[in-house]
Protein backbone atom coordinates (compact mmCIF):
# COMPACT_ATOMS: atom_id res chain seq x y z
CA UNK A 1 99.01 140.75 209.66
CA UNK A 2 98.68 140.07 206.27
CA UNK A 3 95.29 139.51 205.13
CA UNK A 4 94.85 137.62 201.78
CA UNK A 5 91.76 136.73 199.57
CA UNK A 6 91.06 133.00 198.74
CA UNK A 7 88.69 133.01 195.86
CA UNK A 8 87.73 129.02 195.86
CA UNK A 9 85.22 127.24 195.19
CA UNK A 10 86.17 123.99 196.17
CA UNK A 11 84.97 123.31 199.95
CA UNK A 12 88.56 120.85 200.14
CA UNK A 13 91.09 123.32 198.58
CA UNK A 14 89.74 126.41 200.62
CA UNK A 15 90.32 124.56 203.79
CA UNK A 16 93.34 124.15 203.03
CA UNK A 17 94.54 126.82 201.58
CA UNK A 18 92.65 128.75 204.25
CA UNK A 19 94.20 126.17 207.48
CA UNK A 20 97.81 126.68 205.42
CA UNK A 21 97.76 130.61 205.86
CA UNK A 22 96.36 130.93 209.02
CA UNK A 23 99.19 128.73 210.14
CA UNK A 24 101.43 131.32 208.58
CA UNK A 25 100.41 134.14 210.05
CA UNK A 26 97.68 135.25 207.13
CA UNK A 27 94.60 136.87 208.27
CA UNK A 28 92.06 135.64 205.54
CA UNK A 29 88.65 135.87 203.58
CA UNK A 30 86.90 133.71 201.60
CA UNK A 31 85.04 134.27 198.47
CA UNK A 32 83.35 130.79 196.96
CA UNK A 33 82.20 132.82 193.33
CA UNK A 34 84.18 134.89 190.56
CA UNK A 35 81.73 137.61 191.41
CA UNK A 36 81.88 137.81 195.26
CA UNK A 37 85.89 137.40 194.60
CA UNK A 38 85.99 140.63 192.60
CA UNK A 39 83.06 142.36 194.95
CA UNK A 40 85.74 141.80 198.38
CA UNK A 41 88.99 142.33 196.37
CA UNK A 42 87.35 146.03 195.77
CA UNK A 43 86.06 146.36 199.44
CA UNK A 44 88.33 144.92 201.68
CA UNK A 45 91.73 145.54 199.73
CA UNK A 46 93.22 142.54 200.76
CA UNK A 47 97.50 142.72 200.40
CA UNK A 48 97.09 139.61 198.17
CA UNK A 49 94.37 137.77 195.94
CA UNK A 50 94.81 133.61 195.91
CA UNK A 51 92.71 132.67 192.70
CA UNK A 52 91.52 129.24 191.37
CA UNK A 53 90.68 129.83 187.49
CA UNK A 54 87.84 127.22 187.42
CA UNK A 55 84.56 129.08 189.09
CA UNK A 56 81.03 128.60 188.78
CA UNK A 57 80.43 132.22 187.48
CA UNK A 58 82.72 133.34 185.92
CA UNK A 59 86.55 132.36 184.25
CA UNK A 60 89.34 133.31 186.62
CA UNK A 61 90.78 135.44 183.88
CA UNK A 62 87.61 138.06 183.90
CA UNK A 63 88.25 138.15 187.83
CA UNK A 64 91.41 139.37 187.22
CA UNK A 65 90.19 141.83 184.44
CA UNK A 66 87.66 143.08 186.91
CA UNK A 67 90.17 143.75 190.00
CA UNK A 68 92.38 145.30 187.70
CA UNK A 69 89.84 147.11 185.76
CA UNK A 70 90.02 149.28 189.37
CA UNK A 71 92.23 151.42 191.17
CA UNK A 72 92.44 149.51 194.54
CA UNK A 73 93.23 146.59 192.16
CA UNK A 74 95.84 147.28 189.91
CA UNK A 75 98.57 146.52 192.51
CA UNK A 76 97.10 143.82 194.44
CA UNK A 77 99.41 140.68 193.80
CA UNK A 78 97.09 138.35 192.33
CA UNK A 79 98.12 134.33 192.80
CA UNK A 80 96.69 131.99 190.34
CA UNK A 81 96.07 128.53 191.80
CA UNK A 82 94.87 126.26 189.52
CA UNK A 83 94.67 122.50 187.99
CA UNK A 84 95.17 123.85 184.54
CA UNK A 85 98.75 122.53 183.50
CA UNK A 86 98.13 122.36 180.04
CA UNK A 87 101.08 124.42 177.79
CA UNK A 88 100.64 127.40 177.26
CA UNK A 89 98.17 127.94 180.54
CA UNK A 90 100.71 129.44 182.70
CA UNK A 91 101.98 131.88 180.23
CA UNK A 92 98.05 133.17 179.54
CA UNK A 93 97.30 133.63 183.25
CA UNK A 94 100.55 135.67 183.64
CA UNK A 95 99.32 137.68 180.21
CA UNK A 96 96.21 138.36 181.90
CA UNK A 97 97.64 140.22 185.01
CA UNK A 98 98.38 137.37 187.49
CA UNK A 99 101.23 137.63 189.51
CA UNK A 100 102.61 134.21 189.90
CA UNK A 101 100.93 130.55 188.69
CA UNK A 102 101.09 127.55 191.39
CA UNK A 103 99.61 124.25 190.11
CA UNK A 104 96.90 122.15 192.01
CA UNK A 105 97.42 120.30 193.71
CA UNK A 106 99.59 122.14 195.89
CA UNK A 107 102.68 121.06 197.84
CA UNK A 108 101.60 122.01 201.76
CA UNK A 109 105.26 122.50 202.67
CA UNK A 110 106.21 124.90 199.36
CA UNK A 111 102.97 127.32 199.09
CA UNK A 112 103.18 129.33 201.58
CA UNK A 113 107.21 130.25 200.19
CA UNK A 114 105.60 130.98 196.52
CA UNK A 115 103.51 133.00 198.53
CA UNK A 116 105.73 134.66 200.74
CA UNK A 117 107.88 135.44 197.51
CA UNK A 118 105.28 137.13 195.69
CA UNK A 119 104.11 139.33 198.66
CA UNK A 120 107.86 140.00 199.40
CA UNK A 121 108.24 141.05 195.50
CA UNK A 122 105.27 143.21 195.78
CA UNK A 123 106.08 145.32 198.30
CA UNK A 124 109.78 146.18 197.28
């Protein structure tokens, strides 16, 4: 099973993100802050990182720095979900070390094949 890291802090998107998965087959775990995100990404090694850019610590972008910044982390498909749609914002988050960039709010029926397609992409 596939276990995959929501790093959310939104109570509405992590249930659903969370419900979506588990639907799919994902085993998950849930991190609410930047911090705790980076903290589980470097002890559970999940096979995939979902990451909203907006947290109450710390930018989505220096969560990514962080996981990458270590050797468990550096190959860890990392999946930005985020509201920010502004030009230009999907371009940075790639830059940073993000894998792939799906916009909030998310299409139920669609996610979970961006999802698949980065995990497939990963592994090959």
């Amino acid at each position: 099973m596939k276990r995959t890291l929501i790093i959310e802090d939104n109570d509405n998107n992590m249930e659903l993100i969370t419900y979506i998965l588990r639907n799919s087959g994902y085993e998950t775990l849930r991190a609410y802050t930047g911090m705790d995100g980076v903290r589980m990404a470097i002890e559970e090694q999940p096979d995939m990182v979902i990451l909203d850019i907006q947290l109450p610590d710390i930018e989505g972008t220096e969560v990514i720095k962080r996981i990458r910044a270590h050797k468990c982390g550096r190959t860890v498909p990392v999946v930005a979900m985020t509201s920010y749609a502004m030009a230009g914002d999907r371009e940075k988050l790639l830059a940073s070390g993000c894998n792939a960039y799906i916009e909030k709010p998310i299409d139920p029926e669609r996610v979970v094949a961006q999802i698949e397609a980065v995990y497939r992409k990963s592994v090959t």
